[in-house]
N, C-alpha and C. Protein backbone atom coordinates (compact mmCIF):
# COMPACT_ATOMS: atom_id res chain seq x y z
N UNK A 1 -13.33 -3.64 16.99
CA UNK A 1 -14.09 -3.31 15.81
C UNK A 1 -15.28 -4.26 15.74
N UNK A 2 -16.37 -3.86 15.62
CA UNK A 2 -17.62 -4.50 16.09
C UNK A 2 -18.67 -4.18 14.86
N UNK A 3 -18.73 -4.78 13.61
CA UNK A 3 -19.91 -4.28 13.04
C UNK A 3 -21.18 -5.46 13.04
N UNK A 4 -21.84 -4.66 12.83
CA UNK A 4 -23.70 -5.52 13.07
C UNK A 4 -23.66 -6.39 12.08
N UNK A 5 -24.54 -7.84 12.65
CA UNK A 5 -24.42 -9.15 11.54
C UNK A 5 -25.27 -8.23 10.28
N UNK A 6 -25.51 -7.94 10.54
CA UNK A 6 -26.92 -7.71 9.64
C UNK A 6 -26.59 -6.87 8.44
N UNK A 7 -25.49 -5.74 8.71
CA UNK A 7 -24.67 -5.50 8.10
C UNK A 7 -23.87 -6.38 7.09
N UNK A 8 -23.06 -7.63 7.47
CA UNK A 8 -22.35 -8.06 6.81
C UNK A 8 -23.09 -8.56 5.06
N UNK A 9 -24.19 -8.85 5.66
CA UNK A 9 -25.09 -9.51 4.94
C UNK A 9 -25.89 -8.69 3.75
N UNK A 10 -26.38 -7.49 4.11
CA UNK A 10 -26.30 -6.46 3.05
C UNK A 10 -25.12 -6.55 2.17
N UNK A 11 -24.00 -6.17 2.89
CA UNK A 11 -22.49 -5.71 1.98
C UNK A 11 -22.50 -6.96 0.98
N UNK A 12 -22.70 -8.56 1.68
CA UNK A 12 -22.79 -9.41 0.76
C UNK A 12 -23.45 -9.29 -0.72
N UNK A 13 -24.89 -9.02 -0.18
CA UNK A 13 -25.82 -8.84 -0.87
C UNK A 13 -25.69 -7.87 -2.22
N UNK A 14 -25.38 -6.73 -1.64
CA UNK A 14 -24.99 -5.66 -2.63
C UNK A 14 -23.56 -5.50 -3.47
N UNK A 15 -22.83 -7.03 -3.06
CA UNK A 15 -21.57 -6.74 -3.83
C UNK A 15 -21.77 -8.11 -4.63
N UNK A 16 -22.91 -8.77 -4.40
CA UNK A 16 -23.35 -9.81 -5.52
C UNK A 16 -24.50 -8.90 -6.83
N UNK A 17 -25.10 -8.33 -6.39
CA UNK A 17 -25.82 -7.48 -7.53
C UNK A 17 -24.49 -6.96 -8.10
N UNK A 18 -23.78 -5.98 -7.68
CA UNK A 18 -22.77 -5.60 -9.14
C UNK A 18 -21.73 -6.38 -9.28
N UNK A 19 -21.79 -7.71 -9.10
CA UNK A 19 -21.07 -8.63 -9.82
C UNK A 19 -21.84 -9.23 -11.10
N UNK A 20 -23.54 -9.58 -10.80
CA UNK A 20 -24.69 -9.56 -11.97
C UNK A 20 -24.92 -8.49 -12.77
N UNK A 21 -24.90 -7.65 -11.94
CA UNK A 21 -24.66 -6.23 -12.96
C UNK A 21 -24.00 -6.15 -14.14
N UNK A 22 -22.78 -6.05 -13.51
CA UNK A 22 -22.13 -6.11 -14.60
C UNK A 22 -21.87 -7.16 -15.85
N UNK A 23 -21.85 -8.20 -15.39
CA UNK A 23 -22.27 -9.07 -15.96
C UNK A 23 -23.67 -8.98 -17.32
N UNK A 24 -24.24 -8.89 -16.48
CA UNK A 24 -25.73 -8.34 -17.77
C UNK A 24 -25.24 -7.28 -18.37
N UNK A 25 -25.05 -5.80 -17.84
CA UNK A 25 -24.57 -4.86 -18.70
C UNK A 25 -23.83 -5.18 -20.02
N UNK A 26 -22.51 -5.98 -19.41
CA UNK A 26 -21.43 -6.52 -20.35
C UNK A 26 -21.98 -6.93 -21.19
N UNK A 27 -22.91 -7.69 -21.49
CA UNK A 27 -23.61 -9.10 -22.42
C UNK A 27 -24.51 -7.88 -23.29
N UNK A 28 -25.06 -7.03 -22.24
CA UNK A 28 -25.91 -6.22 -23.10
C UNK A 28 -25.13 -5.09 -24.05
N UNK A 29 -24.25 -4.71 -23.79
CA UNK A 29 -23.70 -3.80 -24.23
C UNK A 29 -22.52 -4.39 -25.85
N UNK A 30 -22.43 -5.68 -25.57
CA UNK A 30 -21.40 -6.47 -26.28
C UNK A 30 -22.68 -7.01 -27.24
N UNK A 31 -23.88 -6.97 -27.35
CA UNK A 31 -24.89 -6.85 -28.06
C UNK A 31 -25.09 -6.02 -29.09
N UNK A 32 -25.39 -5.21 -28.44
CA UNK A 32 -26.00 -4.14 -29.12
C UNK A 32 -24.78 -3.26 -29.39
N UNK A 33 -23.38 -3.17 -29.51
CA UNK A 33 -23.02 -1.92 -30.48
C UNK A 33 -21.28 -2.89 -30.13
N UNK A 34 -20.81 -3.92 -29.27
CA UNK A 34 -19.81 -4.73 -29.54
C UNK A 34 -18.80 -3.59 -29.48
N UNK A 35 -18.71 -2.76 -28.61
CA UNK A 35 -17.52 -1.41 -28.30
C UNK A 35 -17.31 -1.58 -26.91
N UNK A 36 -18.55 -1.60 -26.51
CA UNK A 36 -18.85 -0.80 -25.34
C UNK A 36 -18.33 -2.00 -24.16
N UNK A 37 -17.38 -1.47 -23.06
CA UNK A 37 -17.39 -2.93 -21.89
C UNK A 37 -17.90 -2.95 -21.00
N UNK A 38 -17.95 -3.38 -20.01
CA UNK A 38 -18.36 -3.07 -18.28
C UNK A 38 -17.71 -4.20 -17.58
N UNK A 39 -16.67 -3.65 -16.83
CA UNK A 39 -16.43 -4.69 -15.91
C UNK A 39 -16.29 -3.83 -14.73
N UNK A 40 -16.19 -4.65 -13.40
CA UNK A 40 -16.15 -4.04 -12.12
C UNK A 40 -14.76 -4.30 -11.53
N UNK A 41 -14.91 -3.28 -10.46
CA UNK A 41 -13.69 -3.19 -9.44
C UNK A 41 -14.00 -4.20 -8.25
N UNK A 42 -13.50 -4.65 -7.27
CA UNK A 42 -13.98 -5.17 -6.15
C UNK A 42 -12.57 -5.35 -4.61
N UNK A 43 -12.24 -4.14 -4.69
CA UNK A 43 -11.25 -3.72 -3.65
C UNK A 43 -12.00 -4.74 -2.07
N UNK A 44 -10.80 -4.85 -1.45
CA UNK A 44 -10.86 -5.44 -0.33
C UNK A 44 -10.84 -4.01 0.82
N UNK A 45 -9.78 -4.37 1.45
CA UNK A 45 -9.60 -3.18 2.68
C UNK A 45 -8.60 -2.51 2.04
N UNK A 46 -8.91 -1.10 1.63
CA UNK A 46 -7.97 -0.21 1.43
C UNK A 46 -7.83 1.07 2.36
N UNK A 47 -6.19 1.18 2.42
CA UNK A 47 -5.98 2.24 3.38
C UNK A 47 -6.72 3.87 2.67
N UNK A 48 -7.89 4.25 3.49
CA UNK A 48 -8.49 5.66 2.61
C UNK A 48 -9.07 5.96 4.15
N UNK A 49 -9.42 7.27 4.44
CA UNK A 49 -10.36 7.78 5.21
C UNK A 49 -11.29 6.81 5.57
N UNK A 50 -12.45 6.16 4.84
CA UNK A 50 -13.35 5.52 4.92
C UNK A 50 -13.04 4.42 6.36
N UNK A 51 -11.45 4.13 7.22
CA UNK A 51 -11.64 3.08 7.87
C UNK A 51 -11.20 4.02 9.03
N UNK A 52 -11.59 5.05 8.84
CA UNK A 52 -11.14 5.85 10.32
C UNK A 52 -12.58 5.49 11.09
N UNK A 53 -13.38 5.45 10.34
CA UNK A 53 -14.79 4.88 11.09
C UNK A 53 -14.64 3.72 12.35
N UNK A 54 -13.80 3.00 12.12
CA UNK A 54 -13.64 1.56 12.20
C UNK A 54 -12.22 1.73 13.77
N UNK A 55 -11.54 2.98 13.23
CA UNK A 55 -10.69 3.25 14.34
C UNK A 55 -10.93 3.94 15.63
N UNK A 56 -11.78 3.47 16.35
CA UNK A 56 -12.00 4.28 17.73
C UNK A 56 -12.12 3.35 18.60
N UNK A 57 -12.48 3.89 19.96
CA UNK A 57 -13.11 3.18 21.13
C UNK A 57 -11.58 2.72 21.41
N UNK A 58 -10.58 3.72 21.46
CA UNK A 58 -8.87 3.56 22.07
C UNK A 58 -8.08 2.71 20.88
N UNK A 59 -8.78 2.10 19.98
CA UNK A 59 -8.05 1.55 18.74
C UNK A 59 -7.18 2.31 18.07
N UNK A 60 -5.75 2.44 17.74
CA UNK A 60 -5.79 3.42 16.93
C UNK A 60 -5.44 3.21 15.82
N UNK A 61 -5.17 3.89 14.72
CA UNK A 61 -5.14 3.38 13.27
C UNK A 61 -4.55 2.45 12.59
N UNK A 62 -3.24 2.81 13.43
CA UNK A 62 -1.89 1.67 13.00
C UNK A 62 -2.29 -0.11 13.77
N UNK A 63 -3.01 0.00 15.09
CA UNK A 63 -3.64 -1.02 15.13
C UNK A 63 -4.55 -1.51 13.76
N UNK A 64 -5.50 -1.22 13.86
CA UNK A 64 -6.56 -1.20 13.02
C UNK A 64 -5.75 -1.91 11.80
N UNK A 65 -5.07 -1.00 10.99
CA UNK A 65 -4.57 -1.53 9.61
C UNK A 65 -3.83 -2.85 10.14
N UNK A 66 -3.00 -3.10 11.36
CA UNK A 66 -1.92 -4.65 11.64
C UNK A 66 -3.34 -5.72 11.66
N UNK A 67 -4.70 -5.19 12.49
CA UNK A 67 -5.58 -6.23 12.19
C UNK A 67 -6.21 -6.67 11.01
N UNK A 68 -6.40 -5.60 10.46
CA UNK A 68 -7.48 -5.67 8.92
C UNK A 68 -6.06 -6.69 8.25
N UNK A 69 -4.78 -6.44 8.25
CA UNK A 69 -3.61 -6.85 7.58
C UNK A 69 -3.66 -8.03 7.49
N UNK A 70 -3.77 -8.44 8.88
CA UNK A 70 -3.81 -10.04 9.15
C UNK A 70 -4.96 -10.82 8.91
N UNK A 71 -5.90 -10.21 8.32
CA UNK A 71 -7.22 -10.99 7.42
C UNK A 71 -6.73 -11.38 6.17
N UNK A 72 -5.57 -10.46 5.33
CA UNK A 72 -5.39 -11.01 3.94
C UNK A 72 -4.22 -11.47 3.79
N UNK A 73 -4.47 -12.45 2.72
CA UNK A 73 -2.65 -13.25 2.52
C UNK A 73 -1.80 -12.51 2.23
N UNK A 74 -1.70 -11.21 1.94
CA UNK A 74 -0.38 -10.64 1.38
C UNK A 74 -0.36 -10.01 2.43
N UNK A 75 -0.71 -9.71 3.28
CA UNK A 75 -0.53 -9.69 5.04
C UNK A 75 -0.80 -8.07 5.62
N UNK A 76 -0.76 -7.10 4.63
CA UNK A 76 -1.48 -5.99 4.75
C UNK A 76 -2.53 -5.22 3.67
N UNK A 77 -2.93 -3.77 4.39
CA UNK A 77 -4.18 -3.23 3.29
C UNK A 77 -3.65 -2.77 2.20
N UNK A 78 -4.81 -2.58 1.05
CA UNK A 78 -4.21 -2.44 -0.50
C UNK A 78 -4.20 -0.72 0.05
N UNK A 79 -3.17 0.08 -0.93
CA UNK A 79 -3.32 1.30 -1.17
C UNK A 79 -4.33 2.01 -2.15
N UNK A 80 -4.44 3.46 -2.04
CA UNK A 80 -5.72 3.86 -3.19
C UNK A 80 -5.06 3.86 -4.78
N UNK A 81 -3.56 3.76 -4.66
CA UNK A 81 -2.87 3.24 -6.03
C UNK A 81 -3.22 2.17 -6.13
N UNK A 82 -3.46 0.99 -5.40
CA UNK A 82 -4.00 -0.10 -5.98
C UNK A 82 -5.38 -0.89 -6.84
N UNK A 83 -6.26 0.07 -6.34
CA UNK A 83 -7.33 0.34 -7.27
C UNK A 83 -7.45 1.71 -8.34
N UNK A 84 -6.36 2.68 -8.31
CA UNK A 84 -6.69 3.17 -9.48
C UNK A 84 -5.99 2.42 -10.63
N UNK A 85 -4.73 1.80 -10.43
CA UNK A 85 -4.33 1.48 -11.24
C UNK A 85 -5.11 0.10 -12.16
N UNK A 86 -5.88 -0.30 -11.44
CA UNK A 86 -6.39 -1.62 -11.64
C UNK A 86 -7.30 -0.60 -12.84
N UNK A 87 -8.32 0.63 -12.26
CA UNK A 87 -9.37 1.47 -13.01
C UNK A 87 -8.70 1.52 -14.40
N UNK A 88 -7.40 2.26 -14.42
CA UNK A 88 -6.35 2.87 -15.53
C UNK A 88 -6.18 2.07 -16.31
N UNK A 89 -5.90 0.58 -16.42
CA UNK A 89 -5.97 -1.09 -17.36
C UNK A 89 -7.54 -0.70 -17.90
N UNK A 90 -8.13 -1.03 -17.02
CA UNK A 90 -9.79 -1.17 -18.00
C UNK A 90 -9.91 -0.39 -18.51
N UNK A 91 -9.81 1.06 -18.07
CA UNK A 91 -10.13 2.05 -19.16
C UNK A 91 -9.33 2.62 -20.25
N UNK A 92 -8.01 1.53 -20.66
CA UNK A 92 -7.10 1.73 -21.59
C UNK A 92 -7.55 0.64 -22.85
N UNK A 93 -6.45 1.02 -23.93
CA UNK A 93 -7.11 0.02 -24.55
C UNK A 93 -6.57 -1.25 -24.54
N UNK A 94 -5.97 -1.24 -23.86
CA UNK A 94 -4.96 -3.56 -23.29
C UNK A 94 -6.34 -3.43 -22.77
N UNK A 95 -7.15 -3.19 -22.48
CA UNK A 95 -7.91 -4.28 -21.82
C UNK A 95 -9.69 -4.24 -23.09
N UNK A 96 -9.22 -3.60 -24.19
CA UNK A 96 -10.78 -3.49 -24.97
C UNK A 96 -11.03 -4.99 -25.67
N UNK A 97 -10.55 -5.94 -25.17
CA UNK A 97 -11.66 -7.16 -25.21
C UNK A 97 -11.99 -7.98 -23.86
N UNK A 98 -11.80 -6.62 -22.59
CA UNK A 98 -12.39 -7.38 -21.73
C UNK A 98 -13.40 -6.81 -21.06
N UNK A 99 -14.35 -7.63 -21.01
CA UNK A 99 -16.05 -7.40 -20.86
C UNK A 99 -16.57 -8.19 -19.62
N UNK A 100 -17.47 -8.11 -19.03
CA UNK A 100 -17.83 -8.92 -17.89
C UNK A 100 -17.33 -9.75 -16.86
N UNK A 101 -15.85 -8.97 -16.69
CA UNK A 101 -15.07 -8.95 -15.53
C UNK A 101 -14.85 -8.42 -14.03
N UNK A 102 -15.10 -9.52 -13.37
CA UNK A 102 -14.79 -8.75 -11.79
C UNK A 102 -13.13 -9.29 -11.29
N UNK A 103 -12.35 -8.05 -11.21
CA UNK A 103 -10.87 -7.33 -10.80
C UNK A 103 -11.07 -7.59 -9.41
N UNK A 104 -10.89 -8.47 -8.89
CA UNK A 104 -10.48 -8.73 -7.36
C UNK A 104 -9.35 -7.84 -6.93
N UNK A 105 -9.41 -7.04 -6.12
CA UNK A 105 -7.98 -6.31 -5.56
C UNK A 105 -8.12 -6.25 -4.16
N UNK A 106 -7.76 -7.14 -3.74
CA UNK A 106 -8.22 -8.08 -2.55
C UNK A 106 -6.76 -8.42 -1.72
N UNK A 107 -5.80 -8.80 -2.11
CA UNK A 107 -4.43 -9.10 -1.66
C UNK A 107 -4.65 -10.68 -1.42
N UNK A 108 -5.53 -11.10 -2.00
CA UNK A 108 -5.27 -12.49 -1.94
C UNK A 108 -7.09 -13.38 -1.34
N UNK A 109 -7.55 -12.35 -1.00
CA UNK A 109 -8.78 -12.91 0.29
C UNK A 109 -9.52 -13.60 -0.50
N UNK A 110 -9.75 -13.43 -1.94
CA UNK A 110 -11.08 -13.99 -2.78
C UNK A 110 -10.38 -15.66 -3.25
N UNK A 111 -8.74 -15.66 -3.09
CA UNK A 111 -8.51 -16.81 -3.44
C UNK A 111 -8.79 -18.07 -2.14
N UNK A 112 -9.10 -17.65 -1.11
CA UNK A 112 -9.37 -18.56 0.22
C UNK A 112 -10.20 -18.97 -0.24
């Protein structure tokens, strides 16, 4: 699995804007009408279609997921239950005093 530096560095890039994003939104929105929240998701490697990309060139999937696995401390990938459920909290009301939050669902990687 081989992706371009240059790449990494975008993904950086663009997953620091909607961490500010939201952030400002939150502040703005907790302003002006004190209802409204915004916080973000920020999934790690989850098992979805999206990493079949990632599985070729004789790799095959079940590889793929034992490697991506062994990048995070809880030792494999999150499921797509693992970020909806995280969605299903924020958009309930246990979570309507929380505002300008980023939800790591990561299996551990953001605590390294």
């Amino acid at each position: 699995m081989t992706i371009a530096p240059s790449s990494g560095r975008l993904f950086n890039s663009a997953k620091a804007a909607v961490r500010h994003l939201t952030k400002s939104v939150a502040l703005h929105c907790a302003q002006a009408s004190g209802r409204i929240t915004c916080n973000s998701l920020h999934p790690a490697f989850i098992d979805t279609p999206i990493l079949d990309n990632f599985a070729r060139d004789g790799v095959s999937r079940e590889a793929l997921l034992a490697k991506l696995g062994r990048q995070i401390p809880l030792g494999t990938v999150g499921e797509p239950d693992d970020v909806a459920h995280a969605a299903v909290y924020l958009c309930s009301d246990e979570a309507k005093f929380v505002t300008g939050a980023e939800l790591w669902i990561d299996g551990g990687i953001s605590a390294r």
